[in-house]
C-alpha atoms as a PDB file:
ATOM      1  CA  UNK A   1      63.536 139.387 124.407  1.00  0.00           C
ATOM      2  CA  UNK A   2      65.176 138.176 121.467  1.00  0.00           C
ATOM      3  CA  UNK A   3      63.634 138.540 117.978  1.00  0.00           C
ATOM      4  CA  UNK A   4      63.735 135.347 116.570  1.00  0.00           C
ATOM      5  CA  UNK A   5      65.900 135.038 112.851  1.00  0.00           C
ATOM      6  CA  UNK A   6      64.269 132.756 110.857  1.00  0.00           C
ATOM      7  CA  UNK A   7      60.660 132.809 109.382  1.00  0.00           C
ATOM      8  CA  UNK A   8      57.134 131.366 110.256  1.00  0.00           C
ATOM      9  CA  UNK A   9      55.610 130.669 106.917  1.00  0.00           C
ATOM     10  CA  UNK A  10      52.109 129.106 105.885  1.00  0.00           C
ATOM     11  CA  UNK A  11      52.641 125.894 104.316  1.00  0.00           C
ATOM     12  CA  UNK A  12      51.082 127.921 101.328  1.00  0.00           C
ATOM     13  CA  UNK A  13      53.694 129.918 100.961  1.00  0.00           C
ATOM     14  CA  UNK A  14      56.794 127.721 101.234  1.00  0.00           C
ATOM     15  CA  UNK A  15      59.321 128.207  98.164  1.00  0.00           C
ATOM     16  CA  UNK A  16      62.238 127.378  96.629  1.00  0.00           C
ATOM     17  CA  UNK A  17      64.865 128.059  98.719  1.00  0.00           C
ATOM     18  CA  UNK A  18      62.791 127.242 101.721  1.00  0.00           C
ATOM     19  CA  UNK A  19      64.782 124.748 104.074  1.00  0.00           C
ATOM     20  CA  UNK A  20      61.554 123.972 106.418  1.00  0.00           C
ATOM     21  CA  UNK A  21      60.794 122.526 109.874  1.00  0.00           C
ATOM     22  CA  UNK A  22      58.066 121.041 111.370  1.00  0.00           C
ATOM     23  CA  UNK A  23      58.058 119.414 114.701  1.00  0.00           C
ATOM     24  CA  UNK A  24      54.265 118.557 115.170  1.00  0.00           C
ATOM     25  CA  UNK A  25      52.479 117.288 117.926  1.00  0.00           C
ATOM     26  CA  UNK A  26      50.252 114.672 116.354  1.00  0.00           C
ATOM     27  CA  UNK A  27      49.139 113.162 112.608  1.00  0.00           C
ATOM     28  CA  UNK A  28      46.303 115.417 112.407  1.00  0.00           C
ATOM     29  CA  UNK A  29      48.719 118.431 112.285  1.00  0.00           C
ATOM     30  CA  UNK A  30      51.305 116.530 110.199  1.00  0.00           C
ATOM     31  CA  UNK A  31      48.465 115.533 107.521  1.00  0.00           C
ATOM     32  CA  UNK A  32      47.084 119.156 107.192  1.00  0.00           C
ATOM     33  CA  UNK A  33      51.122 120.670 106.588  1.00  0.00           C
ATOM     34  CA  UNK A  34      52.516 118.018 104.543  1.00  0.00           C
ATOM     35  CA  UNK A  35      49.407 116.613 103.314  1.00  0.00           C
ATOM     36  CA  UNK A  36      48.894 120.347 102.065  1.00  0.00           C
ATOM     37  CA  UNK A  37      52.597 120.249 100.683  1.00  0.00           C
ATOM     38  CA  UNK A  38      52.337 117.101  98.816  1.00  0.00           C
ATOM     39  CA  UNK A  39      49.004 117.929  96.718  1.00  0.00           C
ATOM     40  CA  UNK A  40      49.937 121.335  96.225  1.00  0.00           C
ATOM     41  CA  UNK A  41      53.284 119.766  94.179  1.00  0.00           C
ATOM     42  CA  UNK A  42      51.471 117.245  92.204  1.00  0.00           C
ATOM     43  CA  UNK A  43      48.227 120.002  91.244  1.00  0.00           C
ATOM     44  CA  UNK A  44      50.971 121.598  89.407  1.00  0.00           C
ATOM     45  CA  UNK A  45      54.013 121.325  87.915  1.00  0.00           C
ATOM     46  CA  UNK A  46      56.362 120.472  90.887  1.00  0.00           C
ATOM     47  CA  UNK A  47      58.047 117.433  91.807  1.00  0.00           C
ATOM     48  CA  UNK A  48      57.411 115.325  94.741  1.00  0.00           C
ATOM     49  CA  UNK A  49      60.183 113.206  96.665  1.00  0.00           C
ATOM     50  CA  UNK A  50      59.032 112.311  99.871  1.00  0.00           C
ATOM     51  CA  UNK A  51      61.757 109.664 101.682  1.00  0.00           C
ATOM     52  CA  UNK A  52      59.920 107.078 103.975  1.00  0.00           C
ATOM     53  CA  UNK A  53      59.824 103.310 104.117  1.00  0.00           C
ATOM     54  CA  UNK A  54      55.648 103.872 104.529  1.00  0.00           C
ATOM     55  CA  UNK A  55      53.510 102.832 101.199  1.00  0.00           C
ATOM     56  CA  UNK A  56      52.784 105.931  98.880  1.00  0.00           C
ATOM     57  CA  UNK A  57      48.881 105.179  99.410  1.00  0.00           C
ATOM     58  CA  UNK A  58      49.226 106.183 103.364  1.00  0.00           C
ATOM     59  CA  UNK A  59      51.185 109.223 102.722  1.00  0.00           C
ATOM     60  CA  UNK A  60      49.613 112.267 103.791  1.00  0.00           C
ATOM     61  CA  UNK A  61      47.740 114.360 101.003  1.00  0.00           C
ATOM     62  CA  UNK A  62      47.606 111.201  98.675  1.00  0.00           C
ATOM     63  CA  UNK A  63      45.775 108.586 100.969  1.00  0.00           C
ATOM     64  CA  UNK A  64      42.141 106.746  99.271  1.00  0.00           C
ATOM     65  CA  UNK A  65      40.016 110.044 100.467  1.00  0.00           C
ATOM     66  CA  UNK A  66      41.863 112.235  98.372  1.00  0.00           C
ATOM     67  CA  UNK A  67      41.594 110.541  95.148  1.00  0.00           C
ATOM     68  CA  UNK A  68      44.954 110.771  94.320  1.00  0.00           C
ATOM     69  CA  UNK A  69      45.885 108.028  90.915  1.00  0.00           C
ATOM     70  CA  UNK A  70      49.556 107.278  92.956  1.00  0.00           C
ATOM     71  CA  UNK A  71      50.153 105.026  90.167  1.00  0.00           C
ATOM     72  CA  UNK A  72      49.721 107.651  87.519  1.00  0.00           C
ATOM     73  CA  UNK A  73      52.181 110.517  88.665  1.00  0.00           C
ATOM     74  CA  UNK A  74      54.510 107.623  89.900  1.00  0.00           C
ATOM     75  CA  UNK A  75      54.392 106.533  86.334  1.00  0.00           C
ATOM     76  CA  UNK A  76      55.753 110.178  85.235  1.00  0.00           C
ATOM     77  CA  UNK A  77      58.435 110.975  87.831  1.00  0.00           C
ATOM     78  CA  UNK A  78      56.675 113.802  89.079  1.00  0.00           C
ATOM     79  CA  UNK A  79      56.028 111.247  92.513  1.00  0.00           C
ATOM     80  CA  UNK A  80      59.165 109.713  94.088  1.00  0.00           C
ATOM     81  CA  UNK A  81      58.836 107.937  97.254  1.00  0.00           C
ATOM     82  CA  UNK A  82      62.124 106.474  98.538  1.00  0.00           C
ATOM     83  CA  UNK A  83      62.785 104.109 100.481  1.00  0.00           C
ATOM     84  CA  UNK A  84      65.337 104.849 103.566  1.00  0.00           C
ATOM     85  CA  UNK A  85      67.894 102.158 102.645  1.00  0.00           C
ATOM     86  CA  UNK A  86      68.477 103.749  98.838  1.00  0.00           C
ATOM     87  CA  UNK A  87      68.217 107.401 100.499  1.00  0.00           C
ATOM     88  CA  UNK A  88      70.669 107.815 103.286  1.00  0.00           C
ATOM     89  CA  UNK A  89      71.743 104.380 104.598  1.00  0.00           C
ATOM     90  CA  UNK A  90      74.337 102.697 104.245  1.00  0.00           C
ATOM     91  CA  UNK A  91      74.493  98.558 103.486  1.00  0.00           C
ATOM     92  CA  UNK A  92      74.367  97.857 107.647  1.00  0.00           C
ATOM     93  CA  UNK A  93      71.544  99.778 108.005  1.00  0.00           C
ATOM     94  CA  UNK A  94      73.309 102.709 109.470  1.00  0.00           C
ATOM     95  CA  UNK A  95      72.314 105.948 108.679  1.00  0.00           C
ATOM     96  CA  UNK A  96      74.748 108.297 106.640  1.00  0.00           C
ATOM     97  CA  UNK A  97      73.960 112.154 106.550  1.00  0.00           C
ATOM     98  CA  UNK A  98      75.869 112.440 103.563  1.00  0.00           C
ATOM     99  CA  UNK A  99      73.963 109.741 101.745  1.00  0.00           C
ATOM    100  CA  UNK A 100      70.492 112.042 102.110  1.00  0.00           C
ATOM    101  CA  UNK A 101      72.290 115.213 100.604  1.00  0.00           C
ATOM    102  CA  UNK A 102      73.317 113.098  97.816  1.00  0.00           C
ATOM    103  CA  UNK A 103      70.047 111.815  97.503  1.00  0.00           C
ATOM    104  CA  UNK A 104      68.781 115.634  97.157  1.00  0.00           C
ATOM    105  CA  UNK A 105      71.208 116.697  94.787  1.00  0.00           C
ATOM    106  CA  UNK A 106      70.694 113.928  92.354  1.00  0.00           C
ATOM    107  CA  UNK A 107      66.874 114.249  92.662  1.00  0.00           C
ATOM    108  CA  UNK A 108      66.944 117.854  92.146  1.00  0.00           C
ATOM    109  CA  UNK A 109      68.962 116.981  88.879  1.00  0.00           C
ATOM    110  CA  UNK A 110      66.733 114.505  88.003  1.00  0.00           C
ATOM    111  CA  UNK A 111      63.699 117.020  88.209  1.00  0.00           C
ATOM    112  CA  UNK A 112      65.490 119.589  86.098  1.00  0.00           C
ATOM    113  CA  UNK A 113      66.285 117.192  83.490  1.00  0.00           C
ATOM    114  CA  UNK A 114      62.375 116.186  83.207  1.00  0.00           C
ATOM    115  CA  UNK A 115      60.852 119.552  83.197  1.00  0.00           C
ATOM    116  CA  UNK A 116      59.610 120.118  86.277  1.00  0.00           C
ATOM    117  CA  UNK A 117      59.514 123.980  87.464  1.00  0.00           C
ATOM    118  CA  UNK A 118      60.509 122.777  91.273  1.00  0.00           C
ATOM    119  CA  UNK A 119      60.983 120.163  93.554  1.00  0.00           C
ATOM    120  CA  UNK A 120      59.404 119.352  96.774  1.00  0.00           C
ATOM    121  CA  UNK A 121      61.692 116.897  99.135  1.00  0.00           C
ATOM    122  CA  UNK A 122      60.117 115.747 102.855  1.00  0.00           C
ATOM    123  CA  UNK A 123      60.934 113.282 104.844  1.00  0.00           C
ATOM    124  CA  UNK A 124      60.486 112.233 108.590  1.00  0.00           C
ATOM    125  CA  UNK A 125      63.396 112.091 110.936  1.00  0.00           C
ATOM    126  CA  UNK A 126      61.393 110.641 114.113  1.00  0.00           C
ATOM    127  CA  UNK A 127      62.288 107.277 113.847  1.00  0.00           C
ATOM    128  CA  UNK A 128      65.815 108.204 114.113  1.00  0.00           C
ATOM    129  CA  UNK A 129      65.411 109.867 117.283  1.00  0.00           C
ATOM    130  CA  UNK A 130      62.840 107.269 118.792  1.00  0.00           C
ATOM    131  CA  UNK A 131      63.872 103.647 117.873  1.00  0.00           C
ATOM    132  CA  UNK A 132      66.279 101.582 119.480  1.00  0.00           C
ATOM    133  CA  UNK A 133      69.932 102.416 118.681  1.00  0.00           C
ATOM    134  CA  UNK A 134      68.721 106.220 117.838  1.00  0.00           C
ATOM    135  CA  UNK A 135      71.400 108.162 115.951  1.00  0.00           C
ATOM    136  CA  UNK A 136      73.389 110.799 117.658  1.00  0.00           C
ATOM    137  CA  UNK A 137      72.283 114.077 117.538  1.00  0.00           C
ATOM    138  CA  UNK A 138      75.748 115.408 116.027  1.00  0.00           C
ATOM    139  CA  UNK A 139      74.254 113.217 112.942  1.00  0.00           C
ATOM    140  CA  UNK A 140      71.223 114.791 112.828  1.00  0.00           C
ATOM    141  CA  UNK A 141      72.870 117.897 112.959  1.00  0.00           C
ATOM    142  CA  UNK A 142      75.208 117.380 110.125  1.00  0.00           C
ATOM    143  CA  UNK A 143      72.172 116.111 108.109  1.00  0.00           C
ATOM    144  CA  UNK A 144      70.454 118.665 108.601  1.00  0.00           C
ATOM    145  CA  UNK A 145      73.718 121.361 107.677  1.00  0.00           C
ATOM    146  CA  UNK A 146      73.795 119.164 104.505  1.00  0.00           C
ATOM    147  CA  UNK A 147      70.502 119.360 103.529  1.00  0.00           C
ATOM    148  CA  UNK A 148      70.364 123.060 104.158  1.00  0.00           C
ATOM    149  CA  UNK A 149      73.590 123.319 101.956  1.00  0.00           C
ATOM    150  CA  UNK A 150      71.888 121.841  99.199  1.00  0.00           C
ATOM    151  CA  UNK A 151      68.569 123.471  99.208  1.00  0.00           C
ATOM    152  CA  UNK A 152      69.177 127.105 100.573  1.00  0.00           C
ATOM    153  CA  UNK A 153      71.182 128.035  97.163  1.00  0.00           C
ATOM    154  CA  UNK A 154      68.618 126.170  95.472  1.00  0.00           C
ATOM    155  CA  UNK A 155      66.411 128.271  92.510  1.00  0.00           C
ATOM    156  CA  UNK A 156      63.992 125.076  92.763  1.00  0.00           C
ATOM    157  CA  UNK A 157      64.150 122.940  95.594  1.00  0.00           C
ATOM    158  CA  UNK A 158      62.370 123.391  99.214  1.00  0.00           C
ATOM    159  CA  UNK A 159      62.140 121.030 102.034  1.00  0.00           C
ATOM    160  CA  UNK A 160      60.198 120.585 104.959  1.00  0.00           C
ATOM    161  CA  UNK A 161      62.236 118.359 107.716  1.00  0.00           C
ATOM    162  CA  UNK A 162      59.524 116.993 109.906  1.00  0.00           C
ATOM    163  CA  UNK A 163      59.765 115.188 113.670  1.00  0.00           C
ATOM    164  CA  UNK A 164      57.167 114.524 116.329  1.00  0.00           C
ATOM    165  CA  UNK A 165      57.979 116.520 119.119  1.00  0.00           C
ATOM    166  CA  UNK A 166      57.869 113.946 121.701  1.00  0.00           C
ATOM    167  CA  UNK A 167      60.776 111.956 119.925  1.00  0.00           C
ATOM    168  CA  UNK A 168      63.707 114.034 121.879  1.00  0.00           C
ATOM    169  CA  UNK A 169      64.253 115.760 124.638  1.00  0.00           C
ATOM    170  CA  UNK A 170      63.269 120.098 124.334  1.00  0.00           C
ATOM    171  CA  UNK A 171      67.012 120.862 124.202  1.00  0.00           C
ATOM    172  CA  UNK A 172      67.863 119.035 121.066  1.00  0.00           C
ATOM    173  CA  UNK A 173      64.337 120.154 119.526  1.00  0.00           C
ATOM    174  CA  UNK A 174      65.791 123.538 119.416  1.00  0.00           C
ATOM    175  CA  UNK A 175      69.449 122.636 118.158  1.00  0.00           C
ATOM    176  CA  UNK A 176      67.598 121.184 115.000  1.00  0.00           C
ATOM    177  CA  UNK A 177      65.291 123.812 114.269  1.00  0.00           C
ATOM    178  CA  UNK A 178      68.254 125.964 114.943  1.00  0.00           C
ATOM    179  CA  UNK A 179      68.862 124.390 111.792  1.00  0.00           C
ATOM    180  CA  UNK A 180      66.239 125.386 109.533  1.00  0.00           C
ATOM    181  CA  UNK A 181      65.470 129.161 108.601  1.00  0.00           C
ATOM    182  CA  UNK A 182      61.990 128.825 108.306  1.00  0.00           C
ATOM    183  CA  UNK A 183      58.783 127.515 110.678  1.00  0.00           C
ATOM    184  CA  UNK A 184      56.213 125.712 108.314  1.00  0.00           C
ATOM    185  CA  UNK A 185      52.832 125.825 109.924  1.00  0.00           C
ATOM    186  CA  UNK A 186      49.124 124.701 109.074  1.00  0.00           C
ATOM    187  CA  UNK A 187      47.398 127.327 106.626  1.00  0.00           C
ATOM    188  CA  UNK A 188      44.761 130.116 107.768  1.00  0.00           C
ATOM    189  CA  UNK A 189      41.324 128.924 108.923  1.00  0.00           C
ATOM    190  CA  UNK A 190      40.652 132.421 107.810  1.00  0.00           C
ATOM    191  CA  UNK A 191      43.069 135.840 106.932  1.00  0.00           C
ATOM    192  CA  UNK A 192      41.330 138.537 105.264  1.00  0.00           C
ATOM    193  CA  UNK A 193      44.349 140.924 106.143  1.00  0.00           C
ATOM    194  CA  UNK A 194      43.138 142.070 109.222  1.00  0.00           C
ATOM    195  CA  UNK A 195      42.012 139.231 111.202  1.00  0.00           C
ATOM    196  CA  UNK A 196      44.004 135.632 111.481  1.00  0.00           C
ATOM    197  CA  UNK A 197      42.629 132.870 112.522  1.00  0.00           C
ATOM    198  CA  UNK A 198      45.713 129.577 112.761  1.00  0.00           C
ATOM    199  CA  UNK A 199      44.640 126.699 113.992  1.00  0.00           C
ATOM    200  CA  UNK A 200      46.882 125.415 117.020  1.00  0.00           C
ATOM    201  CA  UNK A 201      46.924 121.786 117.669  1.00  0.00           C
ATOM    202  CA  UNK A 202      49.565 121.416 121.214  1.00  0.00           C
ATOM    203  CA  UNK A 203      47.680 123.389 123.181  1.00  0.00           C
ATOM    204  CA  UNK A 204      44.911 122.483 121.359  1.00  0.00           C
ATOM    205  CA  UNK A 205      43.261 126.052 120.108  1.00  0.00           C
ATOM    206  CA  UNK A 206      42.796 128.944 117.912  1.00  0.00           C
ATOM    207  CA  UNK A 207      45.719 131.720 117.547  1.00  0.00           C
ATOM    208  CA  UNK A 208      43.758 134.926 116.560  1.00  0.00           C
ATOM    209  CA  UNK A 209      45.896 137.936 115.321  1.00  0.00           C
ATOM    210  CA  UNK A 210      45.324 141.158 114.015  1.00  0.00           C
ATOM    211  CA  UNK A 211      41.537 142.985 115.151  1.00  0.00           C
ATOM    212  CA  UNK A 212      38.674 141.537 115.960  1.00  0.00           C
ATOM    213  CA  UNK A 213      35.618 143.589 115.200  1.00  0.00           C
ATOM    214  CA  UNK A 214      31.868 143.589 114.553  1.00  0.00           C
ATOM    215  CA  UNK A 215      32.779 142.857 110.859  1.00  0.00           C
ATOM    216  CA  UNK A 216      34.565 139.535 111.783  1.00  0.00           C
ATOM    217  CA  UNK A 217      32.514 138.255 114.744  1.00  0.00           C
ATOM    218  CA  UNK A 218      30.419 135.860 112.753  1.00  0.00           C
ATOM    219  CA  UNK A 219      33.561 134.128 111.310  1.00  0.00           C
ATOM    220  CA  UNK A 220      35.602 133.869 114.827  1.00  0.00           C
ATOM    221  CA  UNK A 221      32.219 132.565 116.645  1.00  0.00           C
ATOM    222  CA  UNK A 222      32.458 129.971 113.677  1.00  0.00           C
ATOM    223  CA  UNK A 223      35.613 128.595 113.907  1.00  0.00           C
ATOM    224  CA  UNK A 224      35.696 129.049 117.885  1.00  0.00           C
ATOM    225  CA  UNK A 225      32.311 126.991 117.790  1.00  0.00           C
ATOM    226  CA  UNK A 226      34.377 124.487 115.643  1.00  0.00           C
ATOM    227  CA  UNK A 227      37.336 123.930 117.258  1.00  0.00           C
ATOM    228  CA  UNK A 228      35.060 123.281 120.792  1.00  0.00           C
ATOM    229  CA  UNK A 229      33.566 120.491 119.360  1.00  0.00           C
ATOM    230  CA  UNK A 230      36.789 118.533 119.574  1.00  0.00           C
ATOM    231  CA  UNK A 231      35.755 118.114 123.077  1.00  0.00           C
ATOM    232  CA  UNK A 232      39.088 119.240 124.859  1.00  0.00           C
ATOM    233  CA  UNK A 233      39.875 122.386 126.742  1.00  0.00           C
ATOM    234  CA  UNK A 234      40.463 125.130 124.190  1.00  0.00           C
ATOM    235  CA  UNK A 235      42.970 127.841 124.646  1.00  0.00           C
ATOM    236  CA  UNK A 236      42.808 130.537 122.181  1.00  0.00           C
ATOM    237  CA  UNK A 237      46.309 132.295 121.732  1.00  0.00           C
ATOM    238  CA  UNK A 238      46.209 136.200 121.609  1.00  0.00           C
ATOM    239  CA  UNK A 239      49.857 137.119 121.610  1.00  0.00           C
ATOM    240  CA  UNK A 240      49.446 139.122 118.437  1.00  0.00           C
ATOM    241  CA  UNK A 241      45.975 140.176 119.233  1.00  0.00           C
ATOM    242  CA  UNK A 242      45.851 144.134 118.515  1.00  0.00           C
ATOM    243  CA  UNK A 243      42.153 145.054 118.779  1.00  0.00           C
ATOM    244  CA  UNK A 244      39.088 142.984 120.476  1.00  0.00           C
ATOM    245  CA  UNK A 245      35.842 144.703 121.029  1.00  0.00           C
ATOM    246  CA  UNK A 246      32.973 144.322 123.264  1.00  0.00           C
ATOM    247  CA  UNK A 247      31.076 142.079 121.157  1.00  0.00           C
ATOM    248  CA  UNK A 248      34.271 139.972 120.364  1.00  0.00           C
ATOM    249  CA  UNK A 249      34.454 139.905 124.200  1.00  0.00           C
ATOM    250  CA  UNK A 250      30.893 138.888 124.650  1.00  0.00           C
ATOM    251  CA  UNK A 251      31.194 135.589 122.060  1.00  0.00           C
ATOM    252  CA  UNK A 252      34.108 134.320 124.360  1.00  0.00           C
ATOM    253  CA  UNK A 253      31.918 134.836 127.289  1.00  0.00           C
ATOM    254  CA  UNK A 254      28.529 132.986 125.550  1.00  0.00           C
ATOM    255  CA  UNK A 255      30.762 130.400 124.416  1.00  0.00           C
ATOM    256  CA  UNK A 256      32.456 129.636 127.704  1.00  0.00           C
ATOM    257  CA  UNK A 257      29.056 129.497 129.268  1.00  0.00           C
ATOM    258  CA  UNK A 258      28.019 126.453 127.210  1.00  0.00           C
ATOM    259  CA  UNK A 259      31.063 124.344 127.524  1.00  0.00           C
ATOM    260  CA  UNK A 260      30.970 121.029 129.765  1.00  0.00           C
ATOM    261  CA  UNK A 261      32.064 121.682 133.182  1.00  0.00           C
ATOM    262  CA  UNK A 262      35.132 120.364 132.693  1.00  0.00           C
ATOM    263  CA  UNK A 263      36.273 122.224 129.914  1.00  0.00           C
ATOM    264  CA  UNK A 264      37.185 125.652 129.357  1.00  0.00           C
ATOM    265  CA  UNK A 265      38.023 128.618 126.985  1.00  0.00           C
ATOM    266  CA  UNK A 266      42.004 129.415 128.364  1.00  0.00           C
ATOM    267  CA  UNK A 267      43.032 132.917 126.998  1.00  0.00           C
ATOM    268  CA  UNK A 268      47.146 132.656 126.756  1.00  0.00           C
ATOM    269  CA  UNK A 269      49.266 135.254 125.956  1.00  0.00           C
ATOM    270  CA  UNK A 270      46.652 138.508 126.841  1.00  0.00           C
ATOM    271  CA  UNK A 271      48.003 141.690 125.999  1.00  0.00           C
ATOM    272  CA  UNK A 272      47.907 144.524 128.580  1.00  0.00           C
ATOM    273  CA  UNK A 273      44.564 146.230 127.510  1.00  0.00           C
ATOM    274  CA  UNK A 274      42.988 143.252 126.284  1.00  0.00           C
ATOM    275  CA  UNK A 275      42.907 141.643 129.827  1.00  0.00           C
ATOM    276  CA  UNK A 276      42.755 145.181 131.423  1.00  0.00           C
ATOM    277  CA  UNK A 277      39.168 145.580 129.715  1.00  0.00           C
ATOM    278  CA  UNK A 278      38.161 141.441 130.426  1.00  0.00           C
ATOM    279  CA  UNK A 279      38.995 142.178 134.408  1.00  0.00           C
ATOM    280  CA  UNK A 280      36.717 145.857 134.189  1.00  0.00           C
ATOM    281  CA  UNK A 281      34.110 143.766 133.007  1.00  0.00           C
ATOM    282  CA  UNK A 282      34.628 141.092 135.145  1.00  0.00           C
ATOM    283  CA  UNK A 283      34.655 138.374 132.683  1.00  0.00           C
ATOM    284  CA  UNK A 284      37.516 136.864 133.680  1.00  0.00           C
ATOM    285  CA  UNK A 285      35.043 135.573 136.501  1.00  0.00           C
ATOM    286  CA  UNK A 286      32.806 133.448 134.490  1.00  0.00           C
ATOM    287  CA  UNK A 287      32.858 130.158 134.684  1.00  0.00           C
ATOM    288  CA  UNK A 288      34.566 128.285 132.015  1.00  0.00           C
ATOM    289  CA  UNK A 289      37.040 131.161 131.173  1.00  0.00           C
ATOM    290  CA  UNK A 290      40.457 131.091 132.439  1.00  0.00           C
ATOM    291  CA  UNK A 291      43.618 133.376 131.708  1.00  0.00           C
ATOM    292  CA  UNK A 292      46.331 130.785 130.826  1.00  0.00           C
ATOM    293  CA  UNK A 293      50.065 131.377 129.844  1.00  0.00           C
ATOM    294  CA  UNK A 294      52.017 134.137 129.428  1.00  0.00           C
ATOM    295  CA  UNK A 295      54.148 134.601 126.648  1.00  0.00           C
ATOM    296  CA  UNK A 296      56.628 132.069 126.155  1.00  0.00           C
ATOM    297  CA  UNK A 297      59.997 132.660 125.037  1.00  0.00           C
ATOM    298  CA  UNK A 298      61.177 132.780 121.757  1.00  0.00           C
ATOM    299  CA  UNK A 299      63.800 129.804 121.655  1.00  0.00           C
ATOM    300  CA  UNK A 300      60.840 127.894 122.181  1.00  0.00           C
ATOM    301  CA  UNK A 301      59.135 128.836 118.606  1.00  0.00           C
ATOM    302  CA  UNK A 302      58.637 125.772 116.365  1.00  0.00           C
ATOM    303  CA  UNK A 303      58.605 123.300 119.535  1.00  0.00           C
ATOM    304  CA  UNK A 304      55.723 124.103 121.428  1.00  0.00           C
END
């Protein structure tokens, strides 16, 4: 199996440089990554340029329930939306690749000129891939080449390109992120070093990394608690799941025992001696746990 070259990062820990994807599944994991993005900007001193033809108020990270004055930092420069029209199309409505790398450059400028330490550029290529007339994917591509070109050297721009997943087919999903060297994803639900927890939203889930021991029980029971209350089956993704003990076991089991009969805890992804020791205790028989997938391959990273 191939090692995959570019980078998963945290939305956290995006930087300049950073030429980001995110294909997500829904808004609920859009708002949480680029909601995250966009407040994190205007908290400090960073620049925000977020291309869309939506109003700034329903942008992620700024809408009513944050409390975000939209007025105030649009006032200052430090928050630019742009419309599509002024950011890369052209007078027919076409869109122009070249036309959004100009757009970056000259905001980047801009940015520097006004004092800001970075600048953070997003924008939403669904619509090109989904509407009516949908621009060929040799355009996206050489948008997205652009872009790279333009922020990659960069000492204080980063991007994150977002689609929904469902807007193309899998085979040009992974030609665009082919794109990108880095894999934005939702921060931590908890990382103390040893154990990560990371949200998952398609399957709908927990990742867990790391070891899972008496010391960390009461925080995985939390969030695994949490995350069944969304009221869907659950699969919890152990690909990078070194250590489990017998009591970590035991919460999977108690959980699975409570859940609806028409859910379940699915365990993807179960390394060797995890499910070795689940099958000598004959968990794996209990109603309401299932072993799921196994690993998937790597060229599907950032996709699904």
């Amino acid at each position: 199996m191939e090692t995959p070259w570019f980078a998963k990062r945290p939305v956290k820990d995006i930087r300049p440089g950073d030429h980001s994807w995110l294909a997500y599944s829904g808004h609920e994991e859009r708002d949480r990554v680029i909601g995250r993005f966009v407040r994190e900007g205007l908290e400090t001193n960073e620049k925000v340029v977020y291309v869309t033809d939506a109003p700034a108020e329903r942008l992620p990270g700024i809408g009513p329930r944050h409390r975000v004055d939209v007025q105030a930092y649009s006032r200052t420069g430090q928050l630019r939306v742009i419309a599509r029209r002024d950011a890369c199309l052209d007078r027919r409505g076409a869109f122009r690749p070249g036309r959004m790398a100009e757009t970056i450059g000259r905001e980047v400028d801009a940015a520097f000129g006004q004092g800001f330490r970075a600048v953070r550029l997003t924008t939403d290529y669904s619509w090109l891939l989904s509407e009516a007339g949908r621009s060929d994917i040799g355009e996206m591509l050489g948008c997205e080449h652009r872009v790279g070109d333009a922020v990659s050297p960069s000492t204080m721009a980063m991007a994150i390109c977002q689609i929904d997943r469902h807007a193309c087919p899998p085979d040009e999903l992974v030609a665009l992120r082919d794109m990108h060297e880095v894999l934005v994803e939702v921060n931590p639900e908890f990382d103390d070093g040893i154990l990560k927890i990371v949200r998952t939203f398609e399957p709908n889930g927990l990742r867990v990394e790391g070891e899972l021991d008496a010391a960390r029980h009461q925080v995985f029971a939390e969030h695994l608690a949490q995350v069944c209350m969304t009221r869907r089956r659950v699969h919890l993704d152990f690909t990078d799941l070194g250590f489990i003990d017998l009591g970590g076991l035991n919460l999977l089991a108690q959980q699975a025992t409570v859940l609806p009969a028409d859910e379940a805890l699915v365990l993807d992804h179960l390394p060797p001696d995890v499910e070795n020791v689940i099958e000598m205790v004959g968990w794996h028989r209990l109603p309401g746990l299932e072993r799921g997938r196994e690993r998937a391959f790597t060229e599907t990273e950032g996709i699904a």
